[in-house]
PDB file of N, CA and C in Angstrom:
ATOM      1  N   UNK A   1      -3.031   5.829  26.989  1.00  0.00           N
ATOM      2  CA  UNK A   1      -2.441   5.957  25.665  1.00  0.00           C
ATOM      3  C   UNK A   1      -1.375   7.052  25.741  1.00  0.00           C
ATOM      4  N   UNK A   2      -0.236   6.781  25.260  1.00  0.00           N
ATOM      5  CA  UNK A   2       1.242   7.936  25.054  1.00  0.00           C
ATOM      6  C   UNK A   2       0.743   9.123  24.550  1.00  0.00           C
ATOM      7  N   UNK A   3       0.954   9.876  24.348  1.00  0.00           N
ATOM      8  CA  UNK A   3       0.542  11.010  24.036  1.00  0.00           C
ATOM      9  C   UNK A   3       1.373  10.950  22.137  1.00  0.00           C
ATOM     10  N   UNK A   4       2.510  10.424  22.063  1.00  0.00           N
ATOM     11  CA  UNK A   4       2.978  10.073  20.726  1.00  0.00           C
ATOM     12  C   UNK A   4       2.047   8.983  20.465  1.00  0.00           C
ATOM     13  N   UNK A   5       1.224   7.978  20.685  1.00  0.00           N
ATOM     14  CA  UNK A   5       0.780   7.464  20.242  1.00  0.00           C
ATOM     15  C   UNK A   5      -0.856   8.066  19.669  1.00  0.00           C
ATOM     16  N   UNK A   6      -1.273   8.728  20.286  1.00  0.00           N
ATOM     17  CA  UNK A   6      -2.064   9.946  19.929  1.00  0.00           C
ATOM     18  C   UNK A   6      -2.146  10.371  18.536  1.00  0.00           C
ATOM     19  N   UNK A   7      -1.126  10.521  18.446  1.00  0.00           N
ATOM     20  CA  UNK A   7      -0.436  11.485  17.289  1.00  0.00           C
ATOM     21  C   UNK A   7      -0.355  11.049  15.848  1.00  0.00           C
ATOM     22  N   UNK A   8       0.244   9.169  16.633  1.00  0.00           N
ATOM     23  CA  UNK A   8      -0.198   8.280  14.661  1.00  0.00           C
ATOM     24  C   UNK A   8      -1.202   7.887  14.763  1.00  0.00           C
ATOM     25  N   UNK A   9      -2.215   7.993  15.780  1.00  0.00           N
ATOM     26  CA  UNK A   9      -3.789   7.708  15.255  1.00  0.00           C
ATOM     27  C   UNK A   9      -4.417   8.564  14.720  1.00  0.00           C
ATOM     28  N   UNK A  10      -4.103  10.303  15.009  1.00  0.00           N
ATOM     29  CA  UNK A  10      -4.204  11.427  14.318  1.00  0.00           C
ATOM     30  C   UNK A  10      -3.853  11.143  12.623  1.00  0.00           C
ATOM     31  N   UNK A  11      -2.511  10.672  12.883  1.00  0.00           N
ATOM     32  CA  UNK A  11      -1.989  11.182  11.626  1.00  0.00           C
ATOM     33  C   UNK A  11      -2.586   9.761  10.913  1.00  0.00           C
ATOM     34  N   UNK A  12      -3.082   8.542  11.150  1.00  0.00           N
ATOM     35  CA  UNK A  12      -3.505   7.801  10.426  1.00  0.00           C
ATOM     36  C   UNK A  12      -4.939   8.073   9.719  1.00  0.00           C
ATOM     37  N   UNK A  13      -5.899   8.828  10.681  1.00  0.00           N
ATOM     38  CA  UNK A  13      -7.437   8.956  10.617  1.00  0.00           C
ATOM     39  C   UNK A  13      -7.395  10.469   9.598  1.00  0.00           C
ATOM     40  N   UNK A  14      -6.131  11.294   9.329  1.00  0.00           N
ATOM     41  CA  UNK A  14      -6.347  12.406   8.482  1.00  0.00           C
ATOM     42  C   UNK A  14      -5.641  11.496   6.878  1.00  0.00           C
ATOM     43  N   UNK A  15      -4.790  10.928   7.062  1.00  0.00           N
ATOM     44  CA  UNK A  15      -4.660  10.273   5.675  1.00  0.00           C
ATOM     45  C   UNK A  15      -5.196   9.741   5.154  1.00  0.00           C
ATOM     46  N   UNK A  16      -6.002   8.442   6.057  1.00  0.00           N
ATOM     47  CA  UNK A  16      -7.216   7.682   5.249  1.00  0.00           C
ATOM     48  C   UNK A  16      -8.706   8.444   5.051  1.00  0.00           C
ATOM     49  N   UNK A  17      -8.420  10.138   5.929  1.00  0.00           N
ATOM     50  CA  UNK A  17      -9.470  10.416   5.718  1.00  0.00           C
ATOM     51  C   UNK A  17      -9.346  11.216   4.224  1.00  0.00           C
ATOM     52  N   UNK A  18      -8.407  11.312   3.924  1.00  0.00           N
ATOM     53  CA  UNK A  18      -7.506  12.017   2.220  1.00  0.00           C
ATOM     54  C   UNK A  18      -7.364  13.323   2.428  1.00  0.00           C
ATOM     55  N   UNK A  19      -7.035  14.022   3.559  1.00  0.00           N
ATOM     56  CA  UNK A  19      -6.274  14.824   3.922  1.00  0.00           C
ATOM     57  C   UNK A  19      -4.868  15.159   3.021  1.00  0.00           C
ATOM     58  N   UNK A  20      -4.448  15.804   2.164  1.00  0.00           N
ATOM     59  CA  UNK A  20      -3.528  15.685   1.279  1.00  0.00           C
ATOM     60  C   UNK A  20      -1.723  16.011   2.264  1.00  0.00           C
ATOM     61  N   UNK A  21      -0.919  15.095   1.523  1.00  0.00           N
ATOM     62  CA  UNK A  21       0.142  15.318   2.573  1.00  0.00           C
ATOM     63  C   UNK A  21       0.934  16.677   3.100  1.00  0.00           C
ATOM     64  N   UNK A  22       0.476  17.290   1.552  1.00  0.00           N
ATOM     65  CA  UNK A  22       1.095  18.692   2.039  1.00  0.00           C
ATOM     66  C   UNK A  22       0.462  19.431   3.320  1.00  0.00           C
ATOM     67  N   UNK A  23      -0.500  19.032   3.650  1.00  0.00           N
ATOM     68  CA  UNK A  23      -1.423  19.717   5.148  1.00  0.00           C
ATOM     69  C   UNK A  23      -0.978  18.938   6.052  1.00  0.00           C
ATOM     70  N   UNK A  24      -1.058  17.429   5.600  1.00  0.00           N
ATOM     71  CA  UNK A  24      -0.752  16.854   7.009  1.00  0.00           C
ATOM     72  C   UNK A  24       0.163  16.841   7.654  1.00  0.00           C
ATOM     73  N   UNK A  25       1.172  17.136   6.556  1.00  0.00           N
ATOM     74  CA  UNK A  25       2.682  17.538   7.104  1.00  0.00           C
ATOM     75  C   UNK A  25       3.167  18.409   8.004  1.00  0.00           C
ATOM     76  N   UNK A  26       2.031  19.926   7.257  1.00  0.00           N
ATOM     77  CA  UNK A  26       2.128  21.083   8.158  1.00  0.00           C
ATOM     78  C   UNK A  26       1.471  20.991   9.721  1.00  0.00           C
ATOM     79  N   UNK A  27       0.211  20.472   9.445  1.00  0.00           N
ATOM     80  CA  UNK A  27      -0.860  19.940  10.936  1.00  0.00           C
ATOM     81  C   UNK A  27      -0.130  19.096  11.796  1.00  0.00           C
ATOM     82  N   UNK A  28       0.897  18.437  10.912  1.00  0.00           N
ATOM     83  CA  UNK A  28       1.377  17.434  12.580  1.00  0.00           C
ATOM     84  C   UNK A  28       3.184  18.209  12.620  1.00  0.00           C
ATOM     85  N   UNK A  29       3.485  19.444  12.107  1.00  0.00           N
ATOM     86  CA  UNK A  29       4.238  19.904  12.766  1.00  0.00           C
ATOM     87  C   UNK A  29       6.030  19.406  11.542  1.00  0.00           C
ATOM     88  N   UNK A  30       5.903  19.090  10.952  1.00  0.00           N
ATOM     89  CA  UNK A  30       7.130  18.354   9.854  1.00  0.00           C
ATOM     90  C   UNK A  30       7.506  19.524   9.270  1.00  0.00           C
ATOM     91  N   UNK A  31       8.765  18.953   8.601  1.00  0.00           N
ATOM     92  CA  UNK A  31       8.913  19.629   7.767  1.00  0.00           C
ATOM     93  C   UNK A  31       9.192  18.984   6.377  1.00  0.00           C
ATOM     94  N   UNK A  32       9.748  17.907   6.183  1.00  0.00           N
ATOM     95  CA  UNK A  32       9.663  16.762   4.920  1.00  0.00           C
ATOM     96  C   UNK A  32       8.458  16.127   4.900  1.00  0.00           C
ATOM     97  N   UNK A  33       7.550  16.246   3.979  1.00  0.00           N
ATOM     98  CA  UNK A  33       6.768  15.244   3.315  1.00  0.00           C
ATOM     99  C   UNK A  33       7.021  13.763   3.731  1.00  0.00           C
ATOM    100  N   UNK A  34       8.183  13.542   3.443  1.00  0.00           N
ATOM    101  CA  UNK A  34       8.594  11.930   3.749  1.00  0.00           C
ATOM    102  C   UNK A  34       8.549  11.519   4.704  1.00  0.00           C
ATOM    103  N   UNK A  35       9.084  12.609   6.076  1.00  0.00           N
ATOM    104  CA  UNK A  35       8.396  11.870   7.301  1.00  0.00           C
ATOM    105  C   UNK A  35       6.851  11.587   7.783  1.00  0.00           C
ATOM    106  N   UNK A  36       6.192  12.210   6.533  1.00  0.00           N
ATOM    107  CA  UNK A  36       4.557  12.107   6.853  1.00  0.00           C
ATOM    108  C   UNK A  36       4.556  10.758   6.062  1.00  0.00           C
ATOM    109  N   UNK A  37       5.018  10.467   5.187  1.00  0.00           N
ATOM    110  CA  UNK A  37       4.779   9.037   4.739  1.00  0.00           C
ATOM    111  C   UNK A  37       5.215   8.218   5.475  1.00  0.00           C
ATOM    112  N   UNK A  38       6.422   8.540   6.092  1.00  0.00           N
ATOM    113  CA  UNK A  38       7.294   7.522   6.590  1.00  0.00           C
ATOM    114  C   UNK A  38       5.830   6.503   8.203  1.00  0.00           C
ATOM    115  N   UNK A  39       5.106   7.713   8.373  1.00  0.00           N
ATOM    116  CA  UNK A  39       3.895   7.371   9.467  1.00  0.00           C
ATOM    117  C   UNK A  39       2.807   6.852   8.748  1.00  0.00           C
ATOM    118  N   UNK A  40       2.679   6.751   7.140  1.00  0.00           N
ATOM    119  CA  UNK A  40       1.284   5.252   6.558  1.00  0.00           C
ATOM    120  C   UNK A  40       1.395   4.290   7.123  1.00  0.00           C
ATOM    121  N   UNK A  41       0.482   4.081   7.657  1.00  0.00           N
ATOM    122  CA  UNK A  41       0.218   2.717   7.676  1.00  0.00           C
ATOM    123  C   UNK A  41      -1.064   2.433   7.282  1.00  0.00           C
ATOM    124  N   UNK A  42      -0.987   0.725   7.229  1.00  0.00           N
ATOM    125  CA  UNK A  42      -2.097   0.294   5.753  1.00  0.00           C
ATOM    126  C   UNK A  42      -1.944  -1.239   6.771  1.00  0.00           C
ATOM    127  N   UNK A  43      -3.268  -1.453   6.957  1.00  0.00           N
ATOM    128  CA  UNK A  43      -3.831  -3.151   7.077  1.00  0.00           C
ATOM    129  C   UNK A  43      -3.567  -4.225   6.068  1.00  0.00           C
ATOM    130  N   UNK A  44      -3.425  -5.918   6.399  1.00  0.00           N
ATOM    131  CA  UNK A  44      -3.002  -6.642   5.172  1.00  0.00           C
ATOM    132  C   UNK A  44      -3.743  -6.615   4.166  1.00  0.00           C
ATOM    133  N   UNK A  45      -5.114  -5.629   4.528  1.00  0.00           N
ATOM    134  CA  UNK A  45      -6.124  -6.030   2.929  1.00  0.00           C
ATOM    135  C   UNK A  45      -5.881  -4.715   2.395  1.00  0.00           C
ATOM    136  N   UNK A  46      -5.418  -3.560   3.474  1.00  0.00           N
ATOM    137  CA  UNK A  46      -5.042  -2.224   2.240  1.00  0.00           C
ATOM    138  C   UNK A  46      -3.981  -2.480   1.472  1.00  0.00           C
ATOM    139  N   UNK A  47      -3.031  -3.059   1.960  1.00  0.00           N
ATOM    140  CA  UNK A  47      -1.594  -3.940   1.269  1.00  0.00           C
ATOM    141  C   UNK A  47      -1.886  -4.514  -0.076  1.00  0.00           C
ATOM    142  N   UNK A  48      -2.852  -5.666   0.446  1.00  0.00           N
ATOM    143  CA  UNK A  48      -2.976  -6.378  -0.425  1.00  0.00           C
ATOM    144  C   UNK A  48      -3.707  -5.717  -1.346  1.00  0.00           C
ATOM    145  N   UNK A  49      -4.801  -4.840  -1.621  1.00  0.00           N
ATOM    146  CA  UNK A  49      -5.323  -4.511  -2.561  1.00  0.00           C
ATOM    147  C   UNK A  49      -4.404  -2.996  -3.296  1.00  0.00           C
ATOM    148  N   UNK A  50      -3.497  -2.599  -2.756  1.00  0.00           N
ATOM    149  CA  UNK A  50      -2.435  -1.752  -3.288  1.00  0.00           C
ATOM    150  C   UNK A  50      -2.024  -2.576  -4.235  1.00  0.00           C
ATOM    151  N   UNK A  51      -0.930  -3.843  -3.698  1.00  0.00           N
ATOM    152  CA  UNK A  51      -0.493  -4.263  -4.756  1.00  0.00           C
ATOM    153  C   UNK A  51      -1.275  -5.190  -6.154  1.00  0.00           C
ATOM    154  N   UNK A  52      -2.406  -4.970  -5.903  1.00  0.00           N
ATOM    155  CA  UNK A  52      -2.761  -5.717  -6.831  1.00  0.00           C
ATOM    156  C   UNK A  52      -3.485  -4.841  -7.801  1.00  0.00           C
ATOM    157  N   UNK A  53      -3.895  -3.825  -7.086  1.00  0.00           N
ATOM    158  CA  UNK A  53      -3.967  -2.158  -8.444  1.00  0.00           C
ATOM    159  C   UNK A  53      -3.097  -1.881  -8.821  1.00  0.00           C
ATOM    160  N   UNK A  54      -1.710  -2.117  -8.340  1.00  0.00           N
ATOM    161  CA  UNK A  54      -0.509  -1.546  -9.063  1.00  0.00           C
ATOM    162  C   UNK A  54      -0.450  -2.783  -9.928  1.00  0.00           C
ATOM    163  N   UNK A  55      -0.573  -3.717 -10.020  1.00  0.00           N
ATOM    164  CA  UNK A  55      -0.574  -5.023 -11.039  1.00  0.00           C
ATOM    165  C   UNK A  55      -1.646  -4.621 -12.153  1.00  0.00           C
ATOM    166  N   UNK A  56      -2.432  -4.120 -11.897  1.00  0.00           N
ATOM    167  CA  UNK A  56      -3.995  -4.176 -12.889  1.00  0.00           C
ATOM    168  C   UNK A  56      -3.362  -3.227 -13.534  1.00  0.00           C
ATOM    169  N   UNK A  57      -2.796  -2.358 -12.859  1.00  0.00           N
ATOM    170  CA  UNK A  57      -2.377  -0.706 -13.780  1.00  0.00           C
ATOM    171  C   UNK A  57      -0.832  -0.766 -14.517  1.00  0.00           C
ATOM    172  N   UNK A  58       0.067  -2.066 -14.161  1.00  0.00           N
ATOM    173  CA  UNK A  58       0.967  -2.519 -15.099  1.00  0.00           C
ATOM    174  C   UNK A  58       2.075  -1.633 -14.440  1.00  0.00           C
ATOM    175  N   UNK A  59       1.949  -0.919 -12.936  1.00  0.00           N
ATOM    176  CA  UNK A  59       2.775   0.000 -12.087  1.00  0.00           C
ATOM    177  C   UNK A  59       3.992  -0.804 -11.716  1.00  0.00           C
ATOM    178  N   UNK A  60       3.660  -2.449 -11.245  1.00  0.00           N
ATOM    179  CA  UNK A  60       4.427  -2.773 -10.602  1.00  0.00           C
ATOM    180  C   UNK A  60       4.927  -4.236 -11.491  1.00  0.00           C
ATOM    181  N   UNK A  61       6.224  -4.563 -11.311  1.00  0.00           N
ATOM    182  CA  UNK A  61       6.715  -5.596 -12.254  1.00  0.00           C
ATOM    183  C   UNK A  61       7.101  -6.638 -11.748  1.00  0.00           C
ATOM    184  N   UNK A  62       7.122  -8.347 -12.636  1.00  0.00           N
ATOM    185  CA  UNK A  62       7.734  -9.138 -11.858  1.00  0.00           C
ATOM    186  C   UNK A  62       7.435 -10.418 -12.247  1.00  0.00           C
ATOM    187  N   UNK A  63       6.933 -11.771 -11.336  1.00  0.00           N
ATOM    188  CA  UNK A  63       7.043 -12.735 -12.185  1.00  0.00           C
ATOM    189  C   UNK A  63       5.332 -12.834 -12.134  1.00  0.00           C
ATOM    190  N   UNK A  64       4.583 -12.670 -10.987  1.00  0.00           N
ATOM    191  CA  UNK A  64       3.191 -12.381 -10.398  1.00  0.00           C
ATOM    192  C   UNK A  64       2.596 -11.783 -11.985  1.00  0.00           C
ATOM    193  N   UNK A  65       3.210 -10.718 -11.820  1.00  0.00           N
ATOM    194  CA  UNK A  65       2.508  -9.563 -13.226  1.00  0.00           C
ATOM    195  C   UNK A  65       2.836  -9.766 -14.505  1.00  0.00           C
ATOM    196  N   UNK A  66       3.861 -10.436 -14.953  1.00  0.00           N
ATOM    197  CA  UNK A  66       4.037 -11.256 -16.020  1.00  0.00           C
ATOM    198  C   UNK A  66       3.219 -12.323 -16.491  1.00  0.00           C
ATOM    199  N   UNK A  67       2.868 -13.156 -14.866  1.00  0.00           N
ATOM    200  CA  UNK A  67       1.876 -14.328 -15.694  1.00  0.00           C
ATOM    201  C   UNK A  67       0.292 -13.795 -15.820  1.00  0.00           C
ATOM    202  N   UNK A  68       0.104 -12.468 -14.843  1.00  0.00           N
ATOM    203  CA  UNK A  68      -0.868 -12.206 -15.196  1.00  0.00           C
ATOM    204  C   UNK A  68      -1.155 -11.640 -16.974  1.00  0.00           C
ATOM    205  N   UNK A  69      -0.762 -10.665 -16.993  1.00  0.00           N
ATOM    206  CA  UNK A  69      -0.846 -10.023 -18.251  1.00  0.00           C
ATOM    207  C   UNK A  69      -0.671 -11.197 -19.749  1.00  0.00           C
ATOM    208  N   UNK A  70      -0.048 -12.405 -19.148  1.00  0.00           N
ATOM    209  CA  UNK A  70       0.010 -13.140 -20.213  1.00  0.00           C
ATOM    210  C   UNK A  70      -1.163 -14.131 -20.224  1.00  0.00           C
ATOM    211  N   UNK A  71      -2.272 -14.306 -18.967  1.00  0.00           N
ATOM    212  CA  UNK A  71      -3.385 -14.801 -19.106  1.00  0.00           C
ATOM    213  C   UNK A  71      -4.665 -14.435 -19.996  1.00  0.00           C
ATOM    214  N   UNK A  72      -5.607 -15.129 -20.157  1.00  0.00           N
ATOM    215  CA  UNK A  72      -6.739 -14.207 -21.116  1.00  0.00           C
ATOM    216  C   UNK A  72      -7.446 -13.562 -20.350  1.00  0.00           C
ATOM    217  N   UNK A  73      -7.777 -12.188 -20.359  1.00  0.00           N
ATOM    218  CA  UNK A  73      -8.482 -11.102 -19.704  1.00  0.00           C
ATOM    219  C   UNK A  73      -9.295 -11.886 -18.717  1.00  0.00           C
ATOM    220  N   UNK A  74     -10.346 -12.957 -19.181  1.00  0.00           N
ATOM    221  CA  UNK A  74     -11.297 -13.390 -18.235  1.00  0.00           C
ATOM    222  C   UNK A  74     -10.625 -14.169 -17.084  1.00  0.00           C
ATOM    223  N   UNK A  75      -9.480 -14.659 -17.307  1.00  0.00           N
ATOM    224  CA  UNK A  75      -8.869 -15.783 -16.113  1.00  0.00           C
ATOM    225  C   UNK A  75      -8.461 -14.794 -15.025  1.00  0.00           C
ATOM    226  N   UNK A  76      -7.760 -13.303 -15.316  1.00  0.00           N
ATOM    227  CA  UNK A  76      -6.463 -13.023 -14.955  1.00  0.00           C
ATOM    228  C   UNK A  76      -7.115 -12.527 -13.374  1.00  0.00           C
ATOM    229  N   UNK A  77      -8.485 -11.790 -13.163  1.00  0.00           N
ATOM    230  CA  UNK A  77      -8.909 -11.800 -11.232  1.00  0.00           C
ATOM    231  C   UNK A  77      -8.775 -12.805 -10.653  1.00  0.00           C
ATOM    232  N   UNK A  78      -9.665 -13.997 -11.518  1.00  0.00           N
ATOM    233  CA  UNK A  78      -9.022 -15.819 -10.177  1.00  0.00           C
ATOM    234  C   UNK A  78      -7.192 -15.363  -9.786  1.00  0.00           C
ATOM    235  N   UNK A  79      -6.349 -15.369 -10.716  1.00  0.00           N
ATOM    236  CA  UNK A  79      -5.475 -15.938 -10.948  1.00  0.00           C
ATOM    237  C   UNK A  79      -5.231 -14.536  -9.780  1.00  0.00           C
ATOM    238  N   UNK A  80      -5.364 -13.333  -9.936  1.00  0.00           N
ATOM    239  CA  UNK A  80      -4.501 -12.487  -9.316  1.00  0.00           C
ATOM    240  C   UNK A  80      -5.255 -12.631  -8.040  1.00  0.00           C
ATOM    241  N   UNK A  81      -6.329 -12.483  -7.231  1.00  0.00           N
ATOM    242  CA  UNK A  81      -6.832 -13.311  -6.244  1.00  0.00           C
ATOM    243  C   UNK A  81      -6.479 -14.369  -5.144  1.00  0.00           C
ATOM    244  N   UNK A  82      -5.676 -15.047  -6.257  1.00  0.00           N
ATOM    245  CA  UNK A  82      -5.370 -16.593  -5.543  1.00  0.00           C
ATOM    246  C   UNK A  82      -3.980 -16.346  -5.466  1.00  0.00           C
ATOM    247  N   UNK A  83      -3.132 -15.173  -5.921  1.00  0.00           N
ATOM    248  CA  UNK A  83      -1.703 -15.187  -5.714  1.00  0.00           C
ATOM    249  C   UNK A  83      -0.806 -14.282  -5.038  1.00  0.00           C
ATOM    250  N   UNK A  84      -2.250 -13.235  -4.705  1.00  0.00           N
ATOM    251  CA  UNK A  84      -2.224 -11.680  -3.532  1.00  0.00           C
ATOM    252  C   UNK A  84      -2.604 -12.404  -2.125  1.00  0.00           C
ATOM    253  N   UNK A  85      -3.075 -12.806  -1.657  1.00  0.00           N
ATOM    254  CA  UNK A  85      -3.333 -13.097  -0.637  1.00  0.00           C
ATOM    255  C   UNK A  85      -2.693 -12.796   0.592  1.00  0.00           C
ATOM    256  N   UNK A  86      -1.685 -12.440   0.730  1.00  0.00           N
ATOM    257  CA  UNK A  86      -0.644 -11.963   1.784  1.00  0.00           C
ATOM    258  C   UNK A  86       0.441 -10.888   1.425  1.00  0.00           C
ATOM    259  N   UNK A  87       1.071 -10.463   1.922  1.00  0.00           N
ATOM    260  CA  UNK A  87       2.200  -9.886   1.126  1.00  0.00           C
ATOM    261  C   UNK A  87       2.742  -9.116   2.231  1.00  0.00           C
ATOM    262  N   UNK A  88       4.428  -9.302   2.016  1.00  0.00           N
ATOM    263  CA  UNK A  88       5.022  -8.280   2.991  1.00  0.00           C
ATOM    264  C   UNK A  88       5.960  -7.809   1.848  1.00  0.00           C
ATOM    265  N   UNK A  89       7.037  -7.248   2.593  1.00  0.00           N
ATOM    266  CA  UNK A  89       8.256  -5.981   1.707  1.00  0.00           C
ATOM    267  C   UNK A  89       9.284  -6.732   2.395  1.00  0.00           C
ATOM    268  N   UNK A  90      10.481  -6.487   1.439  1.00  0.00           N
ATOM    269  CA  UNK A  90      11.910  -7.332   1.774  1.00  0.00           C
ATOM    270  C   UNK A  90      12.738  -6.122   1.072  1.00  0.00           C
ATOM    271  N   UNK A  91      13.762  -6.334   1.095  1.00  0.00           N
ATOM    272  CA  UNK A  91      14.846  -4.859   0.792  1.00  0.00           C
ATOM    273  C   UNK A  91      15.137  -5.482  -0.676  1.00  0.00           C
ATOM    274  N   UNK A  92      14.622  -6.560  -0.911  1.00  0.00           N
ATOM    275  CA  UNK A  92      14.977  -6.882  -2.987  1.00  0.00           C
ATOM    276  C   UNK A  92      13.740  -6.529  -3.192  1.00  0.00           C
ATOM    277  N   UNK A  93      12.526  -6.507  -2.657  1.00  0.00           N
ATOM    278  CA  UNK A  93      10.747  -6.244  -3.461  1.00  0.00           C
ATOM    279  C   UNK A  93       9.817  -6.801  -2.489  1.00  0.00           C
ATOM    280  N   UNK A  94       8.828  -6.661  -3.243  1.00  0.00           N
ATOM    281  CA  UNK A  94       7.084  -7.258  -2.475  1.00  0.00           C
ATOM    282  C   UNK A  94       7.622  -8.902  -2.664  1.00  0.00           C
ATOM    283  N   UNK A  95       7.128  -9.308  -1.359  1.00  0.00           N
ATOM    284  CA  UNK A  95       6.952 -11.189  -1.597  1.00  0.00           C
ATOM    285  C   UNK A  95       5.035 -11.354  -1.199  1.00  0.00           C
ATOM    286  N   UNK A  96       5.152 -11.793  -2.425  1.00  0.00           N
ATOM    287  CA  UNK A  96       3.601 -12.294  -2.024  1.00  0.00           C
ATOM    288  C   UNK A  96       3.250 -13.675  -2.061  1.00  0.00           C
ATOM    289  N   UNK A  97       2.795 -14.177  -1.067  1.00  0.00           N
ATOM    290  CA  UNK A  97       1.748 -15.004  -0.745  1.00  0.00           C
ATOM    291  C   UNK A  97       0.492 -15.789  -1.204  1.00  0.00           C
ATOM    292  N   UNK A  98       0.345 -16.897  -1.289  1.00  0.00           N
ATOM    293  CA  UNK A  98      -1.162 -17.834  -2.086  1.00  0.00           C
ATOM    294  C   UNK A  98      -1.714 -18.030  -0.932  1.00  0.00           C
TER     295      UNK A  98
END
């Protein structure tokens, strides 16, 4: 193993362990915050369940979160469920996946 590769398994196992960024920043040697983000990484089900708390919490906007919020409370988990299922990032937004 690289010895930089070392380093984002470090820096992955102190973030998910909730290590707050202002430490982790300092512990792996930075000096912007942003390059400590710029090293998250997140699996397709941490992905996927990001964007779909940012949907529940009305964070994130679009055509997905529109039809949700316009469903009746009891439908709207099938519906958001069956329409998260994948998801990547494009330089216009999230594309998600059925």
């Amino acid at each position: 193993m690289p010895s930089h590769q070392l380093r984002y398994w470090l820096n992955d196992i102190a973030d998910k362990g909730g290590l707050p960024v202002d430490t982790l920043t300092r512990w792996m040697g930075r000096e912007n915050p942003r390059d400590t983000e710029a090293y998250r990484f997140e699996t397709a089900d941490e992905k996927c369940k990001r964007i779909k708390d940012g949907i529940r919490a009305g964070e994130i906007h679009g055509h997905i979160s529109d039809l949700y919020f316009s469903l009746p409370v009891d439908e709207r988990e099938v519906f958001l469920e069956s329409q998260v299922e994948s998801i990547h990032f494009t330089p216009m937004g999230i594309c998600a996946h059925d």
